[in-house]
C-alpha atoms as a PDB file:
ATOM      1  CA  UNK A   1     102.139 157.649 204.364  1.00  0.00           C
ATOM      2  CA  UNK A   2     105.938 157.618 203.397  1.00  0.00           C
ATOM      3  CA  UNK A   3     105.247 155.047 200.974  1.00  0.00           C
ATOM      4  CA  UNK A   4     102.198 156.660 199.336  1.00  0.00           C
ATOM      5  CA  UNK A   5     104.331 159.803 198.799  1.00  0.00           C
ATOM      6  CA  UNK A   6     107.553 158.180 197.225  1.00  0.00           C
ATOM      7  CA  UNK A   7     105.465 156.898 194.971  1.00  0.00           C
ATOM      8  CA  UNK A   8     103.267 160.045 193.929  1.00  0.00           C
ATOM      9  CA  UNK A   9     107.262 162.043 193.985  1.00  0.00           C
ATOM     10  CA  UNK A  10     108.608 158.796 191.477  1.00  0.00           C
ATOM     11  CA  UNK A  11     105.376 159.086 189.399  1.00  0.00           C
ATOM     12  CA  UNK A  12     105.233 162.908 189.090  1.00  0.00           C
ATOM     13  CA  UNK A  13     109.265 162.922 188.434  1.00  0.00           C
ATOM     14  CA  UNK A  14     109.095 160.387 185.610  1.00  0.00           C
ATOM     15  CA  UNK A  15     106.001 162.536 183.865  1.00  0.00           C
ATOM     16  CA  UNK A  16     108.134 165.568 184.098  1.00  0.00           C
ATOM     17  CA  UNK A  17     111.545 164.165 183.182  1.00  0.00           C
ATOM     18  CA  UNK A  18     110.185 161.994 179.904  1.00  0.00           C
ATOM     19  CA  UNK A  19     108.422 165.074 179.060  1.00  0.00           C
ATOM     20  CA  UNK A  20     109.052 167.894 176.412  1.00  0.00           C
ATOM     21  CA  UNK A  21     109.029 170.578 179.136  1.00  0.00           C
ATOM     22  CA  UNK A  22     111.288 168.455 181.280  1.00  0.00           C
ATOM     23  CA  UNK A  23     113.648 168.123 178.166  1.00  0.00           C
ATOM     24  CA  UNK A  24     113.716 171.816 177.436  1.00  0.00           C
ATOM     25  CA  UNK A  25     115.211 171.870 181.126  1.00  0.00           C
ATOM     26  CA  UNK A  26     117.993 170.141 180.338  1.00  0.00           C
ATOM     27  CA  UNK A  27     118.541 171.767 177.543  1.00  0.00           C
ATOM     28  CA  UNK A  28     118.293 175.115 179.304  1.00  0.00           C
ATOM     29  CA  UNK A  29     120.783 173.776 182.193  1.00  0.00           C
ATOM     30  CA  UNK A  30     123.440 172.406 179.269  1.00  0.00           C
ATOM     31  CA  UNK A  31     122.978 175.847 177.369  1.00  0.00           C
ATOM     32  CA  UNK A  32     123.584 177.598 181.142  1.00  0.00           C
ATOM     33  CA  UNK A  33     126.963 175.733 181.481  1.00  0.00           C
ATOM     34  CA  UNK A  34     128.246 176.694 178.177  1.00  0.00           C
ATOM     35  CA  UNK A  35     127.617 180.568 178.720  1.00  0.00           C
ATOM     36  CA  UNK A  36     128.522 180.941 182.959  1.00  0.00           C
ATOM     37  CA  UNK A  37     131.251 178.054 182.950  1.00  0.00           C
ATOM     38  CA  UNK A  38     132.928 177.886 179.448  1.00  0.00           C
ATOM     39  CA  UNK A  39     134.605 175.028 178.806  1.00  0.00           C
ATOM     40  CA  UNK A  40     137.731 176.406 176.905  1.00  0.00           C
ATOM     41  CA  UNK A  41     137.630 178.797 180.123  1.00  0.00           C
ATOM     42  CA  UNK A  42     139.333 178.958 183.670  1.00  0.00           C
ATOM     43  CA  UNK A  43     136.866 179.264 186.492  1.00  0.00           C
ATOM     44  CA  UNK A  44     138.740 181.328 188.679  1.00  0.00           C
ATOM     45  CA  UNK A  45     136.576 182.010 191.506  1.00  0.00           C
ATOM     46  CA  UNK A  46     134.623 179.386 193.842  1.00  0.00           C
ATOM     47  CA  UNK A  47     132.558 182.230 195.005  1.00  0.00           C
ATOM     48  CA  UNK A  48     131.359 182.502 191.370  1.00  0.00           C
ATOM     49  CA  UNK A  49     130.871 178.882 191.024  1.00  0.00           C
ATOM     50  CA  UNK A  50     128.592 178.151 193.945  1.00  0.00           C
ATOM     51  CA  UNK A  51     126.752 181.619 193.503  1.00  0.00           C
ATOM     52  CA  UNK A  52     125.765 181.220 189.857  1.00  0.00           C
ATOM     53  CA  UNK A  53     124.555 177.169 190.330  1.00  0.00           C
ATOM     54  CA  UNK A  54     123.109 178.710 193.348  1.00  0.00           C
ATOM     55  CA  UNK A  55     120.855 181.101 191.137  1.00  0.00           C
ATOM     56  CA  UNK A  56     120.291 177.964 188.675  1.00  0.00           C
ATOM     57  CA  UNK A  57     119.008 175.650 190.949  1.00  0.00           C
ATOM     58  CA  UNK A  58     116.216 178.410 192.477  1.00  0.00           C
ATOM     59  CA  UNK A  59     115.177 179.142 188.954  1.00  0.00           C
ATOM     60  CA  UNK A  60     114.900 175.566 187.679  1.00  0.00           C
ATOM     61  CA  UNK A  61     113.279 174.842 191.318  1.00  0.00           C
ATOM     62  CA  UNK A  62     110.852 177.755 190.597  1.00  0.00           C
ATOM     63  CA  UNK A  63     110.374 176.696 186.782  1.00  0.00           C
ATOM     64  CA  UNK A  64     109.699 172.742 187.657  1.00  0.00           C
ATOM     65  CA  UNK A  65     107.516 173.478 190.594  1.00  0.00           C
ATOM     66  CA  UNK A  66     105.329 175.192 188.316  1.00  0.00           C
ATOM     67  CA  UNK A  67     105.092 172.586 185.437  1.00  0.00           C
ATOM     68  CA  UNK A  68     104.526 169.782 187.996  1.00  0.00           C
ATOM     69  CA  UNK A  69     102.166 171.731 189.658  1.00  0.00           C
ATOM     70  CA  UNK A  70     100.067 172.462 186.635  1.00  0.00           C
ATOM     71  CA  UNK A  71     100.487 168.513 185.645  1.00  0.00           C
ATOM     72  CA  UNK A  72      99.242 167.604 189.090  1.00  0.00           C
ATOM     73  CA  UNK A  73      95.921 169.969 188.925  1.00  0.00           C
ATOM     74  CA  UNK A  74      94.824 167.904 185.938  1.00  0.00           C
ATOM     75  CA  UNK A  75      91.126 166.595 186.581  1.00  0.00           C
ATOM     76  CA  UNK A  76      92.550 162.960 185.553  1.00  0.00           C
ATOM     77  CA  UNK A  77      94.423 163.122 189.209  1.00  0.00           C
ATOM     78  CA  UNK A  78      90.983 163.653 191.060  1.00  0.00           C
ATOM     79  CA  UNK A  79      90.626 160.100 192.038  1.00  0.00           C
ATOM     80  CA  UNK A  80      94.059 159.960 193.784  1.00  0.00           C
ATOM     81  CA  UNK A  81      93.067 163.039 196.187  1.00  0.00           C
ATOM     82  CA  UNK A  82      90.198 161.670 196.919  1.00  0.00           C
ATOM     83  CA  UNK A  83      91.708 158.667 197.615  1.00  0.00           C
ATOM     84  CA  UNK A  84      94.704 160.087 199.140  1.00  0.00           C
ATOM     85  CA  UNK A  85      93.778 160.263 202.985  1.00  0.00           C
ATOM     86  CA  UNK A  86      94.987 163.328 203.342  1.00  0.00           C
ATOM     87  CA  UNK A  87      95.846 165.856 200.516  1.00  0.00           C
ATOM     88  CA  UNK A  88      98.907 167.243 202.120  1.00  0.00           C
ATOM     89  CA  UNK A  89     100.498 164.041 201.198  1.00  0.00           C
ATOM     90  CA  UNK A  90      99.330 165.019 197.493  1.00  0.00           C
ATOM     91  CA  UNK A  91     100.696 168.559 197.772  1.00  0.00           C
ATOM     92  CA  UNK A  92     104.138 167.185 199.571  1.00  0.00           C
ATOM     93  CA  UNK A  93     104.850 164.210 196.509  1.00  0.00           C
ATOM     94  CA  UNK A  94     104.609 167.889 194.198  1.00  0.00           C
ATOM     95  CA  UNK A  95     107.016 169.726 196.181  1.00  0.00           C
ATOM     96  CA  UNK A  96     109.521 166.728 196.592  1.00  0.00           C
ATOM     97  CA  UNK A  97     109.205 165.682 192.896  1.00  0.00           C
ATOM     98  CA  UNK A  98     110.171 169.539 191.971  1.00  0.00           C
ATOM     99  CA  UNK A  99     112.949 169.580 194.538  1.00  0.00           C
ATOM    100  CA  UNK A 100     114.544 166.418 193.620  1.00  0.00           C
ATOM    101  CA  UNK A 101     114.435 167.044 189.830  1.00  0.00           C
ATOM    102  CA  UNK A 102     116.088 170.287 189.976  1.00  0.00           C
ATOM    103  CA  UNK A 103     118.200 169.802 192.655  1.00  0.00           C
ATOM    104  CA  UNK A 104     119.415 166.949 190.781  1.00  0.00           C
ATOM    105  CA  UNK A 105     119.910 168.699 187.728  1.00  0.00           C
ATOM    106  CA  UNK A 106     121.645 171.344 189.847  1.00  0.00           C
ATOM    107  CA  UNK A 107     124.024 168.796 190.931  1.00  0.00           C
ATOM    108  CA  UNK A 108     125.284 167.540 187.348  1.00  0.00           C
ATOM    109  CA  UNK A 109     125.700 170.947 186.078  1.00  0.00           C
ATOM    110  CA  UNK A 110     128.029 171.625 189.032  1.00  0.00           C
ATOM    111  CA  UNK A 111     130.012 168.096 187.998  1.00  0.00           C
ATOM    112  CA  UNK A 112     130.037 169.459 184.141  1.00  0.00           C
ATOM    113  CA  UNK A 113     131.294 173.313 186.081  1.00  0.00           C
ATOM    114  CA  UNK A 114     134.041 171.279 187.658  1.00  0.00           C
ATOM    115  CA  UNK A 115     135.762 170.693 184.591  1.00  0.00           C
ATOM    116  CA  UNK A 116     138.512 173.504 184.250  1.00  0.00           C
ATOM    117  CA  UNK A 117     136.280 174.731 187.241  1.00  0.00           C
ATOM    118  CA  UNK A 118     137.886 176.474 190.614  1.00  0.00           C
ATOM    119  CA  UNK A 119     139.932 174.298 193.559  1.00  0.00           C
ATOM    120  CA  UNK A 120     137.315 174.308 196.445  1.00  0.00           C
ATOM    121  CA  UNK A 121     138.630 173.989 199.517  1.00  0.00           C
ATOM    122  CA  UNK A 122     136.702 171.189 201.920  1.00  0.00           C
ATOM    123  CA  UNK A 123     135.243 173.900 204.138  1.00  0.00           C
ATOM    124  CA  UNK A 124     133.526 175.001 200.758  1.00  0.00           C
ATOM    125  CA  UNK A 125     132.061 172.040 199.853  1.00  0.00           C
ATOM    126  CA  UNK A 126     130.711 171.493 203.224  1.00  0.00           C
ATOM    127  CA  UNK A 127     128.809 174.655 203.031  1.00  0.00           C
ATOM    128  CA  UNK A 128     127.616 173.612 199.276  1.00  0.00           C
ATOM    129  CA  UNK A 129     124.679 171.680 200.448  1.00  0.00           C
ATOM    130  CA  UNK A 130     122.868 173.419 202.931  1.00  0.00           C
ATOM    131  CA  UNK A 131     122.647 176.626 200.956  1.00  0.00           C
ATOM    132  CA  UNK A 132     121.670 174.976 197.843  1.00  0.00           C
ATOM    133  CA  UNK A 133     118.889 173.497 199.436  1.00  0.00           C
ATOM    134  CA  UNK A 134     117.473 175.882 201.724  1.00  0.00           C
ATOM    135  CA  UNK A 135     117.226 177.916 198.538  1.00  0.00           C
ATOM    136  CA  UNK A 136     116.230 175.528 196.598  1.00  0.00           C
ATOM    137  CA  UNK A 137     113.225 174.370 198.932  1.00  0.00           C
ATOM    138  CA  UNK A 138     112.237 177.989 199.893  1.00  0.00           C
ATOM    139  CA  UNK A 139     111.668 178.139 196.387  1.00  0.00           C
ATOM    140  CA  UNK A 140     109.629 175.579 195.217  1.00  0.00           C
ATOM    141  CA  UNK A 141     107.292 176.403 198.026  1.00  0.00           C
ATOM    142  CA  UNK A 142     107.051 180.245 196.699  1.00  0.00           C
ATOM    143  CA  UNK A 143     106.207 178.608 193.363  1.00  0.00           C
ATOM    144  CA  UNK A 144     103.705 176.264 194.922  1.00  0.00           C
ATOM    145  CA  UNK A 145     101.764 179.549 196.288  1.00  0.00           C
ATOM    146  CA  UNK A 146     102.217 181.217 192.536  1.00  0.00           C
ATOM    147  CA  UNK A 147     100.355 178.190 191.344  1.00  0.00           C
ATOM    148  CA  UNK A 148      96.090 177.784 190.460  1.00  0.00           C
ATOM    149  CA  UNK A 149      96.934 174.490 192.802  1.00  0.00           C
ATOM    150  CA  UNK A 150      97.786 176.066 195.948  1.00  0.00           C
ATOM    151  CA  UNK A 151      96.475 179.628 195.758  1.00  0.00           C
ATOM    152  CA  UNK A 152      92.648 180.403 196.733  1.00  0.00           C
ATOM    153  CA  UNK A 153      91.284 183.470 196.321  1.00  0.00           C
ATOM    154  CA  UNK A 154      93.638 186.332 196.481  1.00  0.00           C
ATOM    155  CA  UNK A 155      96.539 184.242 199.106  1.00  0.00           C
ATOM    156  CA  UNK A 156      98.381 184.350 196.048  1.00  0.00           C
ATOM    157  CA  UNK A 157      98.209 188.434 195.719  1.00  0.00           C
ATOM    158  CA  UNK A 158      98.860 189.305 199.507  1.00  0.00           C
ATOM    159  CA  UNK A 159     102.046 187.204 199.777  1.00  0.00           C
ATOM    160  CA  UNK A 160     103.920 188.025 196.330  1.00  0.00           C
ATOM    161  CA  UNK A 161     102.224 191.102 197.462  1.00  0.00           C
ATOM    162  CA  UNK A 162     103.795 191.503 200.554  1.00  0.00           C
ATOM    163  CA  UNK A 163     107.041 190.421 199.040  1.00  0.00           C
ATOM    164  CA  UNK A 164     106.900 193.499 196.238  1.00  0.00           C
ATOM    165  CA  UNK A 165     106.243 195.842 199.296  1.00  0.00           C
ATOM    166  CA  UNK A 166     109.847 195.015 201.439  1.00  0.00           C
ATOM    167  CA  UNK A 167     111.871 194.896 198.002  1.00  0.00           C
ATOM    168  CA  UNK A 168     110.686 198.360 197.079  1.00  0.00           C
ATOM    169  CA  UNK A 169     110.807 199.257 201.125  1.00  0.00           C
ATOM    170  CA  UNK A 170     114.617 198.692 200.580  1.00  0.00           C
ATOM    171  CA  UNK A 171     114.949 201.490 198.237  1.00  0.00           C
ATOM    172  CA  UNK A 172     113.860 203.266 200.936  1.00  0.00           C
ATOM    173  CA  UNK A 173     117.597 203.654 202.938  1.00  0.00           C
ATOM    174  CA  UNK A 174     119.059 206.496 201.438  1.00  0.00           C
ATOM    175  CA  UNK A 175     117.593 210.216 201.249  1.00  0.00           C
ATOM    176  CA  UNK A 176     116.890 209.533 197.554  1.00  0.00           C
ATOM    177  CA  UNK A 177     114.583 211.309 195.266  1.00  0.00           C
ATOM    178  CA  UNK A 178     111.726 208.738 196.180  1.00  0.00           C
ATOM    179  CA  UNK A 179     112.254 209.965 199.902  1.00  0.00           C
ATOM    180  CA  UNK A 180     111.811 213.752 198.444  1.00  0.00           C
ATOM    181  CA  UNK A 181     108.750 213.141 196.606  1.00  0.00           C
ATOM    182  CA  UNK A 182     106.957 211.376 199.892  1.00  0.00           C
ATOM    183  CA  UNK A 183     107.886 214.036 202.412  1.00  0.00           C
ATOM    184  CA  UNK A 184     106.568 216.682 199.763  1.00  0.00           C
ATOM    185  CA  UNK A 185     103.541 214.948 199.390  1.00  0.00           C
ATOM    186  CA  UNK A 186     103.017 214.737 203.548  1.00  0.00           C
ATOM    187  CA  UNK A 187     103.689 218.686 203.455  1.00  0.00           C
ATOM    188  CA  UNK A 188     101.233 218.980 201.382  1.00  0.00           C
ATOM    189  CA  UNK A 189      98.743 217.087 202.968  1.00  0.00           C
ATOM    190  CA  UNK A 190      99.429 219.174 206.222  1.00  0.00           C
ATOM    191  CA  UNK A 191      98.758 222.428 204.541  1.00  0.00           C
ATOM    192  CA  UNK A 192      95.767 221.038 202.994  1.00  0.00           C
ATOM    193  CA  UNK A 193      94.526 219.595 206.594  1.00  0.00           C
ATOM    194  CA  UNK A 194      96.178 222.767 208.498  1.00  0.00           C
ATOM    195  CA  UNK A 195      93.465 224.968 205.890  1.00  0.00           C
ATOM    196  CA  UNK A 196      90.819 222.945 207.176  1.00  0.00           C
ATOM    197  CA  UNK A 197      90.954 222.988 210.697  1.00  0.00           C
ATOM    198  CA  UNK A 198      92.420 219.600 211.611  1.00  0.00           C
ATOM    199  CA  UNK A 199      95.312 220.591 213.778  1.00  0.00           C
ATOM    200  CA  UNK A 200      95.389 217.696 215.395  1.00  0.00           C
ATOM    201  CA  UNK A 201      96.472 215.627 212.470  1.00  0.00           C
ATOM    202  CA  UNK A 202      98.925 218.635 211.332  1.00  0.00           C
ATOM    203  CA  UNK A 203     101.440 217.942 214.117  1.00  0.00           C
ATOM    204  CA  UNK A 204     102.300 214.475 213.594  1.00  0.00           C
ATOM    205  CA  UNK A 205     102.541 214.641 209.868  1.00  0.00           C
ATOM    206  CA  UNK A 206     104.748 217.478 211.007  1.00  0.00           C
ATOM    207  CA  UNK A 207     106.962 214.714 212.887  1.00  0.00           C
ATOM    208  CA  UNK A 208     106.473 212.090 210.965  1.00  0.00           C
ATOM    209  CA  UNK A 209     108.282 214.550 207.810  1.00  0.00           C
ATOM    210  CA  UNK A 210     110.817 215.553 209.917  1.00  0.00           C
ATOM    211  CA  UNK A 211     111.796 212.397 210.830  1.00  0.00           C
ATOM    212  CA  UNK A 212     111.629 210.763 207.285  1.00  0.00           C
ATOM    213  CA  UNK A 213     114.433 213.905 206.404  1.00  0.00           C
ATOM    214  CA  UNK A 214     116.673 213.034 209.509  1.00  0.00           C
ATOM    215  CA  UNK A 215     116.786 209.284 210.650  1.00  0.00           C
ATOM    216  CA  UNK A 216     113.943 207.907 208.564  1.00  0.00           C
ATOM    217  CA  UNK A 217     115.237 206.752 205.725  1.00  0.00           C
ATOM    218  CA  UNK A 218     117.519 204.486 207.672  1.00  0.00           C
ATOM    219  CA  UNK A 219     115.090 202.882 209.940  1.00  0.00           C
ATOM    220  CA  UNK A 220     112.905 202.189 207.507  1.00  0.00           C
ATOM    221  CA  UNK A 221     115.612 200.264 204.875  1.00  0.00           C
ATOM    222  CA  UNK A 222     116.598 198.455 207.471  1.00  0.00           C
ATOM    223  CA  UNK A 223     113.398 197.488 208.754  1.00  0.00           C
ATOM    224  CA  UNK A 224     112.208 196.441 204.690  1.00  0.00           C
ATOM    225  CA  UNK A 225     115.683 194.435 204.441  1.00  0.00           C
ATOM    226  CA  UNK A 226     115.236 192.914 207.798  1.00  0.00           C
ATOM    227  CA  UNK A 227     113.476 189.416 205.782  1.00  0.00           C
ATOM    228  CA  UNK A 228     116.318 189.580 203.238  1.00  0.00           C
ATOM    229  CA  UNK A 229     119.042 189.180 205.562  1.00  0.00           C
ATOM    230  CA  UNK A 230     120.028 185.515 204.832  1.00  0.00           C
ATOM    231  CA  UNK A 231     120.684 186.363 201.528  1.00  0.00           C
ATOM    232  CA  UNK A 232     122.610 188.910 201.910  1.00  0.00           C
ATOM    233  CA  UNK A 233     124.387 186.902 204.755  1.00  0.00           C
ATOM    234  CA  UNK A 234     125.308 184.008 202.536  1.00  0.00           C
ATOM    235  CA  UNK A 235     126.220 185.834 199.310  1.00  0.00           C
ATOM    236  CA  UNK A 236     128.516 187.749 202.118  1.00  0.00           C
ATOM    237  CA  UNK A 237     129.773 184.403 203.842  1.00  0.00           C
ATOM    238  CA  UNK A 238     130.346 183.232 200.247  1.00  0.00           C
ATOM    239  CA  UNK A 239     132.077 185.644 198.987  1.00  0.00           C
ATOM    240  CA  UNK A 240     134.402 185.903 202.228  1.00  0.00           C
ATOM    241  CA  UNK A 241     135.342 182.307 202.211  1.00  0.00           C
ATOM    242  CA  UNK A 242     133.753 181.770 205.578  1.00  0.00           C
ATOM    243  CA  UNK A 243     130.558 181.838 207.701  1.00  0.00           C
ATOM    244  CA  UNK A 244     131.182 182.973 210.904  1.00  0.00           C
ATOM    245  CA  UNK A 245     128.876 182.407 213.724  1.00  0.00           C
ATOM    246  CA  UNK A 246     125.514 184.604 213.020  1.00  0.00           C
ATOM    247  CA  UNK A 247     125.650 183.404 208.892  1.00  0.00           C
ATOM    248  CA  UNK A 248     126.234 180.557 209.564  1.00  0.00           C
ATOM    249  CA  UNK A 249     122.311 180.657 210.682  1.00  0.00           C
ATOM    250  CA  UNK A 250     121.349 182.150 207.106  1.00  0.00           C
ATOM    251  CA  UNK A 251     120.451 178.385 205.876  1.00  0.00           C
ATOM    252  CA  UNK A 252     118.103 177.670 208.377  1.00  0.00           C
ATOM    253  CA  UNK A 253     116.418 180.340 208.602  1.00  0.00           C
ATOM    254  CA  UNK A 254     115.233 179.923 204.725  1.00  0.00           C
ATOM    255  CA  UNK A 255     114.257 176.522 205.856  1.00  0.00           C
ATOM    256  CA  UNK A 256     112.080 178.400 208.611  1.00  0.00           C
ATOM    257  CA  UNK A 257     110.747 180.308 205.519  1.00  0.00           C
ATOM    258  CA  UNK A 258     110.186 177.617 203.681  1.00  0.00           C
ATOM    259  CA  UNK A 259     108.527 175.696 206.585  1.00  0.00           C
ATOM    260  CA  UNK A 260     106.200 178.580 207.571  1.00  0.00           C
ATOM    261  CA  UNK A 261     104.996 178.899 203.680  1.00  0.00           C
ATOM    262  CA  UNK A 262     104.455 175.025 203.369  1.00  0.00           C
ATOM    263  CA  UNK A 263     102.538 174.997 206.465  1.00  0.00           C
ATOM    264  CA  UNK A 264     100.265 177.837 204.989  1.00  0.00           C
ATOM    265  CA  UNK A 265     100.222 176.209 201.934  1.00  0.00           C
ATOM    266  CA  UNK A 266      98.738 173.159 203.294  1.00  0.00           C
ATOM    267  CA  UNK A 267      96.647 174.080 205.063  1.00  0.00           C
ATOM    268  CA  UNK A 268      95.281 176.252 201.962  1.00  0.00           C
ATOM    269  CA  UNK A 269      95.115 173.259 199.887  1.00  0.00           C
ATOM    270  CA  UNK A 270      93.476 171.098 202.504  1.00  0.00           C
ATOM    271  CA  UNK A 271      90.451 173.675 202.671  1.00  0.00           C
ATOM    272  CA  UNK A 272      90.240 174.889 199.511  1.00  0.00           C
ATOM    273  CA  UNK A 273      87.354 173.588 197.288  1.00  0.00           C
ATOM    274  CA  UNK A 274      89.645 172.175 194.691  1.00  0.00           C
ATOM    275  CA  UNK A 275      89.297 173.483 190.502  1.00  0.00           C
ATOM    276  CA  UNK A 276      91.104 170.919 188.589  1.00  0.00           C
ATOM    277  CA  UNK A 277      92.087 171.239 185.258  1.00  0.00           C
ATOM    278  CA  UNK A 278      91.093 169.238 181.803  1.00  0.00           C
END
């Protein structure tokens, strides 16, 4: 099986890297270094440095995921998955080839950064890896799900979905104009149901206004940002020069993302009746 999915991960890497989209990568990670790390320019943070390759390697992740994805759906590949005794081995080979080619990428833009680039202390570079990956797998796998290969039906909808609905949720911590507009609109509905005899629905719309005007707001932002936490933990840790003992767990628990998506995503594309592409 580990043989079988080197191969598929060398096969789908080559097609992508002695491609034209795989050379307008490149091109876009050279044409990144110029404009975040100048060369005729001091670096002078290491935050910035592994923050902004941080944010490259998710977007070329994201951006090769999808291409090799797309190559991979081609009709031409049909005999390999049938082949292939199981298809997750298919749908792994995609998601290693996509890691591995942007990761590596990632990697030789932070050798180019280096030059006239910050003094990282070892305790820095140590923590280099492990957030670069974890961020770079969670990911690919999100881009796997965005993909005609993975998705069936609406999966696609309900989890980008569900995503959309705890970044606006965040916007929710403050007593902010947003928060105005909803407990006007719940006044309104009690009124309306209050006219029409339903008093028994009038009281807790009563409570629930009342509490979105006292405590609300703040339970509910911090319930929304709850999934966002280990990205807020390691821009934090980052930024501080340190992880200390609960974001230091931020990593893995993108790789329990990551793992939880993959799993669904398998076990989508194992099931799914499969519409390959000319």
């Amino acid at each position: 099986m580990t043989q079988r999915i080197l191969t598929l991960s060398r096969y789908f890497l080559r097609s992508l890297l002695f491609s034209l989209a795989g050379l307008i990568y490149i091109l876009i990670g050279f044409a990144y270094w110029l404009v975040m790390f100048p060369p005729d320019q001091h670096t002078p943070e290491a935050s910035y440095y592994i923050l902004v390759l941080a944010a490259f390697g998710a977007s070329l992740t994201f951006l090769a995921t999808l291409t090799i994805a797309s190559r991979a759906n081609q009709a031409g590949h049909a005999a390999w998955i049938v082949r292939l005794p199981s298809r997750v081995e298919y749908l792994t080979a995609v998601l290693l080839s996509s890691i591995l080619f942007a990761t590596t990428l990632q990697l030789l833009l932070a050798l180019l950064a280096l030059f006239r680039g910050p003094d990282l202390s070892f305790s820095q570079v140590l923590f280099i890896p492990p957030i670069w990956l974890a961020l770079n797998t969670l990911t690919a796998v999100l881009a796997l799900h965005a993909t005609d290969f993975v998705a069936a039906g609406w999966s696609r909808v309900y989890l980008f979905g569900l995503i959309a609905l705890f970044l606006f949720g965040q916007s929710l911590n403050d007593k902010n104009s947003l928060n105005t507009w909803i407990i006007l609109r719940i006044n309104d509905l009690s009124r309306s149901l209050a006219g029409a005899g339903w008093i028994v629905v009038v009281t807790p719309l009563n409570n629930l206004a009342r509490w979105l005007q006292q405590d609300g707001p703040g339970a509910l932002g911090n319930f929304f940002s709850l999934p966002f936490w280990p990205f807020h933990a390691i821009a934090n840790a980052v930024i501080g020069g340190s992880f200390d003992t609960s974001q230091a767990l931020a990593p893995a628990v993108l790789l329990l993302y990551a793992t939880l998506l993959i799993m669904l995503a398998a076990d989508i594309f194992a099931n799914k009746d499969l519409d390959l592409t000319e």
